[in-house]
C-alpha atoms as a PDB file:
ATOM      1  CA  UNK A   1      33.510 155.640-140.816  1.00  0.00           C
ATOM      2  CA  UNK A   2      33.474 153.583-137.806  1.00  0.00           C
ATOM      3  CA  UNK A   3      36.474 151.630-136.810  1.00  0.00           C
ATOM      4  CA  UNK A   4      34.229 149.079-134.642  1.00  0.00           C
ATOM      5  CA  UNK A   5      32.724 148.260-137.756  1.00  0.00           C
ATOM      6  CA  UNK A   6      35.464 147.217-139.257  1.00  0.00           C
ATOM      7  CA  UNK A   7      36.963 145.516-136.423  1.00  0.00           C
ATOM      8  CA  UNK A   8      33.881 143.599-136.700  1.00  0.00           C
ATOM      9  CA  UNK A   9      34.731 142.315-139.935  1.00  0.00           C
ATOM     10  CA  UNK A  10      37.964 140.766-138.613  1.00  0.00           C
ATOM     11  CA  UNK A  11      36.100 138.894-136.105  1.00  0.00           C
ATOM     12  CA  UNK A  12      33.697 137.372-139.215  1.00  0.00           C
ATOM     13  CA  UNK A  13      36.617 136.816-141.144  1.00  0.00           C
ATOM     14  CA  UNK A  14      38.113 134.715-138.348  1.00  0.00           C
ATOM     15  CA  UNK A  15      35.310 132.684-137.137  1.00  0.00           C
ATOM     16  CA  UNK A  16      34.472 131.692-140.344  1.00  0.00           C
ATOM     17  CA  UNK A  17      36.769 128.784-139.174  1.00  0.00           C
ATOM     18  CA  UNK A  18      35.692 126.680-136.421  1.00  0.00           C
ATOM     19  CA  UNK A  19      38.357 125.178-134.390  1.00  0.00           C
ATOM     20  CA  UNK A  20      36.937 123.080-132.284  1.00  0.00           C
ATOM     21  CA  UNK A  21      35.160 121.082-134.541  1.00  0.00           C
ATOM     22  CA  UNK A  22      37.342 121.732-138.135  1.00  0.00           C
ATOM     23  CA  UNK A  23      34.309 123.466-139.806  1.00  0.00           C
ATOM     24  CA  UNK A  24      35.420 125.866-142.322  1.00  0.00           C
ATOM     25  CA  UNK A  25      32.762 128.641-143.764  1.00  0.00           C
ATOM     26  CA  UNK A  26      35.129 129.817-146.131  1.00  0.00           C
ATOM     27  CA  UNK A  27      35.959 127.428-148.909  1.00  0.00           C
ATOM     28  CA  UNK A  28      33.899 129.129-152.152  1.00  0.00           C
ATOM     29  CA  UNK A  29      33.566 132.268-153.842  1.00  0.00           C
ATOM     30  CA  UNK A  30      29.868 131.915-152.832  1.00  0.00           C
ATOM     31  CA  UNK A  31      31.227 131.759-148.996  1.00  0.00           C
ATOM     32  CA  UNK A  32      33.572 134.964-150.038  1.00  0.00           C
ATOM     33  CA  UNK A  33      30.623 136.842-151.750  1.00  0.00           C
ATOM     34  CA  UNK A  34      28.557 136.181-148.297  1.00  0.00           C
ATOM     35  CA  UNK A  35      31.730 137.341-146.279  1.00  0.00           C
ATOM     36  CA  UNK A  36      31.439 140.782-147.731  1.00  0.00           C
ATOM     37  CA  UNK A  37      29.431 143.418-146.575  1.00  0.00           C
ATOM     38  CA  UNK A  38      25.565 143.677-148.149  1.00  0.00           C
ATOM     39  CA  UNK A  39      26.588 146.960-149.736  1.00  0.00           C
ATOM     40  CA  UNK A  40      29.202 145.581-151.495  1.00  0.00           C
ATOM     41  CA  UNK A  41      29.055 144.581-155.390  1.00  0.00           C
ATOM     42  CA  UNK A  42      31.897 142.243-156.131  1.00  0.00           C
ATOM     43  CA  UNK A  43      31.556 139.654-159.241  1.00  0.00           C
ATOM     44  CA  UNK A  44      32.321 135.921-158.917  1.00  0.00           C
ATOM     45  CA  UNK A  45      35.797 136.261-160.134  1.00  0.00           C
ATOM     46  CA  UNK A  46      36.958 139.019-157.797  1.00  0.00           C
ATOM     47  CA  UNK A  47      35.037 136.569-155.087  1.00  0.00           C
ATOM     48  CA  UNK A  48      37.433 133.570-156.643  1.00  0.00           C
ATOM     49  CA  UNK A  49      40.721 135.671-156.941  1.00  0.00           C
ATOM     50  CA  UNK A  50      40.184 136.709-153.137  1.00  0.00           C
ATOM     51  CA  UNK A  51      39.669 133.320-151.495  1.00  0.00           C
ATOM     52  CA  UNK A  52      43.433 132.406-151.174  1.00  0.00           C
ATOM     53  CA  UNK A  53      44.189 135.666-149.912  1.00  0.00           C
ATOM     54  CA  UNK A  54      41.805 135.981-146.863  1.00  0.00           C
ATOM     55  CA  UNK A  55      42.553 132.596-146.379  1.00  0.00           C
ATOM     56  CA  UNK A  56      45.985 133.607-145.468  1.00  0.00           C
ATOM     57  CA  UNK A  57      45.123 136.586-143.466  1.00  0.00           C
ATOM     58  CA  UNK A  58      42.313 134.422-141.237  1.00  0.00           C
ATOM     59  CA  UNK A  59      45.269 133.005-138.982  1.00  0.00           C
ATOM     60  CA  UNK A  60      47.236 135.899-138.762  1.00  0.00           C
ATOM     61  CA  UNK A  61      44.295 137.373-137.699  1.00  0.00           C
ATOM     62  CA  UNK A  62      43.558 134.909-135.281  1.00  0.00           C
ATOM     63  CA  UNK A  63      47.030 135.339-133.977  1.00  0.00           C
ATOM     64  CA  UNK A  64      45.841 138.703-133.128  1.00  0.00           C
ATOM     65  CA  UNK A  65      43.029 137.691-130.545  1.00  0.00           C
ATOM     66  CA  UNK A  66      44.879 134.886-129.156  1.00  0.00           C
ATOM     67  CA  UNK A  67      47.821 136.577-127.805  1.00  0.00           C
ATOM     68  CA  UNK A  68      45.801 139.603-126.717  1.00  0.00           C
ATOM     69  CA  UNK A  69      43.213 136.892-124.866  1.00  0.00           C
ATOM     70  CA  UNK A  70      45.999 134.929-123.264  1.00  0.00           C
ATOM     71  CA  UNK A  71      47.819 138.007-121.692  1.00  0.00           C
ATOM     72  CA  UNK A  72      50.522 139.114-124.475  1.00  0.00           C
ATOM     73  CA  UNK A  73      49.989 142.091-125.384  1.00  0.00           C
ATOM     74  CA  UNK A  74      53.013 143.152-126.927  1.00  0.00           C
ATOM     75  CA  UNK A  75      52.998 140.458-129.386  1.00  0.00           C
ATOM     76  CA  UNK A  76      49.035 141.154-129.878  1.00  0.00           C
ATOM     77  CA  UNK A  77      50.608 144.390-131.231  1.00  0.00           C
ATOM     78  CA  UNK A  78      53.196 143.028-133.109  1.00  0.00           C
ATOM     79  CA  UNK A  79      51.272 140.898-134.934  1.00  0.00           C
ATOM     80  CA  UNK A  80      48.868 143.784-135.845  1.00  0.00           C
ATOM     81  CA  UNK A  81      51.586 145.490-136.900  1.00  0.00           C
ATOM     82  CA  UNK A  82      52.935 143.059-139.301  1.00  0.00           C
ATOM     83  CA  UNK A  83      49.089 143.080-140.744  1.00  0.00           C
ATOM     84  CA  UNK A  84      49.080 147.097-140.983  1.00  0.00           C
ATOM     85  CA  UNK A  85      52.558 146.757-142.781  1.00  0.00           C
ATOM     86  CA  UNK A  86      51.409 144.282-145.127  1.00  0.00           C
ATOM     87  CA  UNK A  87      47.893 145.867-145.788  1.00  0.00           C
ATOM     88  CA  UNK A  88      48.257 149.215-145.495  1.00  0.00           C
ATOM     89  CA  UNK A  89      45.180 151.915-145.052  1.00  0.00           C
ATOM     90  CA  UNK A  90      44.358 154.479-147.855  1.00  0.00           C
ATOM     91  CA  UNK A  91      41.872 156.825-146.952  1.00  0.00           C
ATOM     92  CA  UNK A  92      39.576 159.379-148.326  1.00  0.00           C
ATOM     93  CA  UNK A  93      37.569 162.266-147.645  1.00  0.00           C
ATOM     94  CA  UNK A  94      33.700 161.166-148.944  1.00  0.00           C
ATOM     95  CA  UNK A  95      30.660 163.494-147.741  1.00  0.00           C
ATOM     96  CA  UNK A  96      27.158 164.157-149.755  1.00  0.00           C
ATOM     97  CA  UNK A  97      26.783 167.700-151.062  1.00  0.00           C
ATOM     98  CA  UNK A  98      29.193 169.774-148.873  1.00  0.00           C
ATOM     99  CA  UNK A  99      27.980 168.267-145.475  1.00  0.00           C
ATOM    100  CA  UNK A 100      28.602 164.519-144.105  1.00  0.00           C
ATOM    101  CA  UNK A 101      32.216 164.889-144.651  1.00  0.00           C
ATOM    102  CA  UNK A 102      33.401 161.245-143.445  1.00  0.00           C
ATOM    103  CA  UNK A 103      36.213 159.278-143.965  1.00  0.00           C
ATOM    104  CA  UNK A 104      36.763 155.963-146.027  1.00  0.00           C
ATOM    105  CA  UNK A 105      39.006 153.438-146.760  1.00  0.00           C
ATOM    106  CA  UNK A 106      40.179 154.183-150.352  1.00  0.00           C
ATOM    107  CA  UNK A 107      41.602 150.742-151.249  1.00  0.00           C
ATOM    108  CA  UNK A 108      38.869 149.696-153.839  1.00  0.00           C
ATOM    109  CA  UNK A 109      41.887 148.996-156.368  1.00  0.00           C
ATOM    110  CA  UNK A 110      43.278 146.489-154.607  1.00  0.00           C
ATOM    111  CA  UNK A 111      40.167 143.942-154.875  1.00  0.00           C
ATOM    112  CA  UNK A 112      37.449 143.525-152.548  1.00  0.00           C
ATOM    113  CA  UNK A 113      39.300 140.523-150.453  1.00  0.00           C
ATOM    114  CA  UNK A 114      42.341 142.894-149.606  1.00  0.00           C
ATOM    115  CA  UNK A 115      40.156 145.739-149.166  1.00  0.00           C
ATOM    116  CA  UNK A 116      38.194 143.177-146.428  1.00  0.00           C
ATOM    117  CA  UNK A 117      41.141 142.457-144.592  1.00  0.00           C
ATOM    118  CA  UNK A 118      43.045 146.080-144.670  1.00  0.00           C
ATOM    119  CA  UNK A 119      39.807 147.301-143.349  1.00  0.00           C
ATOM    120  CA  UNK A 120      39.450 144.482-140.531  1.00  0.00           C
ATOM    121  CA  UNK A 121      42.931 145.195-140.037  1.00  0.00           C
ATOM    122  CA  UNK A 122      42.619 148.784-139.692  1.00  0.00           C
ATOM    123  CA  UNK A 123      39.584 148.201-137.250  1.00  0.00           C
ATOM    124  CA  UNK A 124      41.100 146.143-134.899  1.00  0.00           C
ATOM    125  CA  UNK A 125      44.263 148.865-134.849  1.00  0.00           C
ATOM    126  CA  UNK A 126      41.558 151.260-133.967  1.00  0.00           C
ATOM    127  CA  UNK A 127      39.743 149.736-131.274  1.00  0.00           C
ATOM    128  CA  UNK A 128      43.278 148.567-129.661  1.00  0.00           C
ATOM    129  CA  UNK A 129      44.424 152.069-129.676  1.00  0.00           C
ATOM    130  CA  UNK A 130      41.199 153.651-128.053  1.00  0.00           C
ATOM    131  CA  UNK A 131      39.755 151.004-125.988  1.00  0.00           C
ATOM    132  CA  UNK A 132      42.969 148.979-125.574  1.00  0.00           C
ATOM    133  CA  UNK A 133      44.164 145.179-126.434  1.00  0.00           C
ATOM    134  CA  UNK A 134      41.990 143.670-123.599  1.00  0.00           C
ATOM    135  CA  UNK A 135      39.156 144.349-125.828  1.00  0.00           C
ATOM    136  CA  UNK A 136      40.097 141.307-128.221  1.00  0.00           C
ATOM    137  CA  UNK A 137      39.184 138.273-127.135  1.00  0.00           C
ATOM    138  CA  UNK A 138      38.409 134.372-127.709  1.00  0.00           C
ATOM    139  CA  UNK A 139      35.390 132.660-125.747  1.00  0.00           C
ATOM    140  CA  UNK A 140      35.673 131.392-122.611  1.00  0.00           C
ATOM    141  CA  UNK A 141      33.158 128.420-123.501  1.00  0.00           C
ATOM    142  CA  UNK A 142      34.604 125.388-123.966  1.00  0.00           C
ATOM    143  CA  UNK A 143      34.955 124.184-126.676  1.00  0.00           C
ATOM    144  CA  UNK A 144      34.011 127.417-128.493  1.00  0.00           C
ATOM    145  CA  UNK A 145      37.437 129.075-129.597  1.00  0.00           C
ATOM    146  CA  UNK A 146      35.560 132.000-131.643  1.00  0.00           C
ATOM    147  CA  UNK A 147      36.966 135.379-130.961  1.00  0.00           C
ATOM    148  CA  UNK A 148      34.905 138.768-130.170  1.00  0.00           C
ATOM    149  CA  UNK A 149      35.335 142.560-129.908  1.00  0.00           C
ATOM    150  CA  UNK A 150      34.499 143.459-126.420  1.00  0.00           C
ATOM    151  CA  UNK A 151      31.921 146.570-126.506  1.00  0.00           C
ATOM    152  CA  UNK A 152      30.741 146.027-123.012  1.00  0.00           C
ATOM    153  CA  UNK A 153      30.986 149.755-121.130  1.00  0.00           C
ATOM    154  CA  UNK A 154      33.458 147.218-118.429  1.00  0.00           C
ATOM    155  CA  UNK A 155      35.260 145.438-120.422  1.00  0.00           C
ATOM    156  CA  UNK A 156      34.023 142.582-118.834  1.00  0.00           C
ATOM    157  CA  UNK A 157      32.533 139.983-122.003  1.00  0.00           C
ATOM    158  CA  UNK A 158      33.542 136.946-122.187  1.00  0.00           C
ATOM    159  CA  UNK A 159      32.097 135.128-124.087  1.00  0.00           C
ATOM    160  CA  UNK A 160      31.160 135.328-128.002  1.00  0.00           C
ATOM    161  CA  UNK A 161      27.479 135.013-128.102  1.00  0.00           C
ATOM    162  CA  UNK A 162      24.657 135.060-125.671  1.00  0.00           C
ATOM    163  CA  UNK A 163      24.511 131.171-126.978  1.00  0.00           C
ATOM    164  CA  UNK A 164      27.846 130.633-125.243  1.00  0.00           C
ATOM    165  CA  UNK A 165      27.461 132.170-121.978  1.00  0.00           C
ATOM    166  CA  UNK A 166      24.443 130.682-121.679  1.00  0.00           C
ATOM    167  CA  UNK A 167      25.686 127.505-121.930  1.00  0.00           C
ATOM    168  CA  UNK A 168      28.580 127.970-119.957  1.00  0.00           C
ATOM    169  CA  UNK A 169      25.927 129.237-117.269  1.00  0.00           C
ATOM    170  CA  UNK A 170      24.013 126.153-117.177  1.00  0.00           C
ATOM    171  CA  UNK A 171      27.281 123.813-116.874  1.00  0.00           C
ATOM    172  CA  UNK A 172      28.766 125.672-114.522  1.00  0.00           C
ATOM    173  CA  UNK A 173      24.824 125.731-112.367  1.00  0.00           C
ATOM    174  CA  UNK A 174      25.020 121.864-113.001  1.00  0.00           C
ATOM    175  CA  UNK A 175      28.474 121.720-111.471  1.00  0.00           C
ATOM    176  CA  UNK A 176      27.574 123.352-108.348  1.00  0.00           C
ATOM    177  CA  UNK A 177      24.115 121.096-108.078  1.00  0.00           C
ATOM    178  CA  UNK A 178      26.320 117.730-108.260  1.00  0.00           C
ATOM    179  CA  UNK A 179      28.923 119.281-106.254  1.00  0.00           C
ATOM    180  CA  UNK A 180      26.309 120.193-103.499  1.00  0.00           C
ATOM    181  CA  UNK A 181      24.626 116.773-104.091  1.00  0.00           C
ATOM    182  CA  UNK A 182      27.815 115.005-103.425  1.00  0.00           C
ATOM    183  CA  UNK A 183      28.523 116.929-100.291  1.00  0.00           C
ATOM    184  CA  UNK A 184      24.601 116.212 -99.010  1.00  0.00           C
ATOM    185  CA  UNK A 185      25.969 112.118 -99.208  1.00  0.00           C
ATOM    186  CA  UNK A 186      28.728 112.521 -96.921  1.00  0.00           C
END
């Protein structure tokens, strides 16, 4: 088991809404059925019967990375406490023959939806407690507001996607060329 893994999942749960521009990803049990990981089997009505429920964890999740991006940490914490609390881990022992033992989350009886989010929930607990809450974090290119794990060796991303940084780069390039420009005419 891998807990950045998971943590990764809260990050695709979340930016399956796009603030800045109102897009939302996650309206269908077809969008559900692509949230999920490959390996996962779920049938249209579990995909249906899920929908409301991540729907209701996205913000809280959100919540999350914005207080831990805009220096709260405490809150960060409290808020991923209130998601532990309210989607708490089960966990089993799973290995192949008697080698590979691993761990799992165990939650398969709860529905693949709440087994999504305790495991994104679980995953961000994880990463906060090794790396630490400066690892969440919501792009620093406007007007992106996605949010992003931070598995830079510095702790020093960010930015969600090479896309954004990029074109925060070249605006930031342009700034300084008009800005030198303008200086040249006086």
């Amino acid at each position: 088991m891998e807990p950045m893994a998971y943590a990764e999942r809260a990050v695709t749960l979340v930016n399956t809404y796009d603030p800045s521009t109102g897009t939302d990803r996650l309206v269908s049990e077809d969008d559900v059925l692509r949230l999920f990981p490959a390996t996962w089997t779920a049938s249209r009505t579990a995909a249906r019967d899920g929908l409301q429920g991540l729907l209701e964890a996205r913000p809280r999740l959100r919540h999350v990375f914005e207080q831990a991006s805009t220096g709260h940490p405490r809150r960060a914490v409290q808020a991923l406490n209130r998601l532990l609390s309210d989607f708490p881990v089960s966990m089993s022992i799973s290995g192949h023959d008697t080698e590979d033992w691993h761990m799992h989350l165990a939650d398969d009886d709860a529905g693949p939806a709440r087994t999504y989010v305790t495991g994104a929930a679980f995953g961000l607990a994880s990463t906060v407690a090794e790396r630490g809450i400066e690892r969440l974090g919501l792009c620093c290119a406007a007007p992106c507001r996605f949010v992003f794990v931070d598995t830079s060796t510095n702790a020093s991303r960010r930015y969600c996607s090479d896309r954004c940084a990029t074109r925060a780069n070249v605006a930031a390039y342009r700034a300084r060329v008009r800005a030198s420009v303008a200086n040249d005419d006086l």
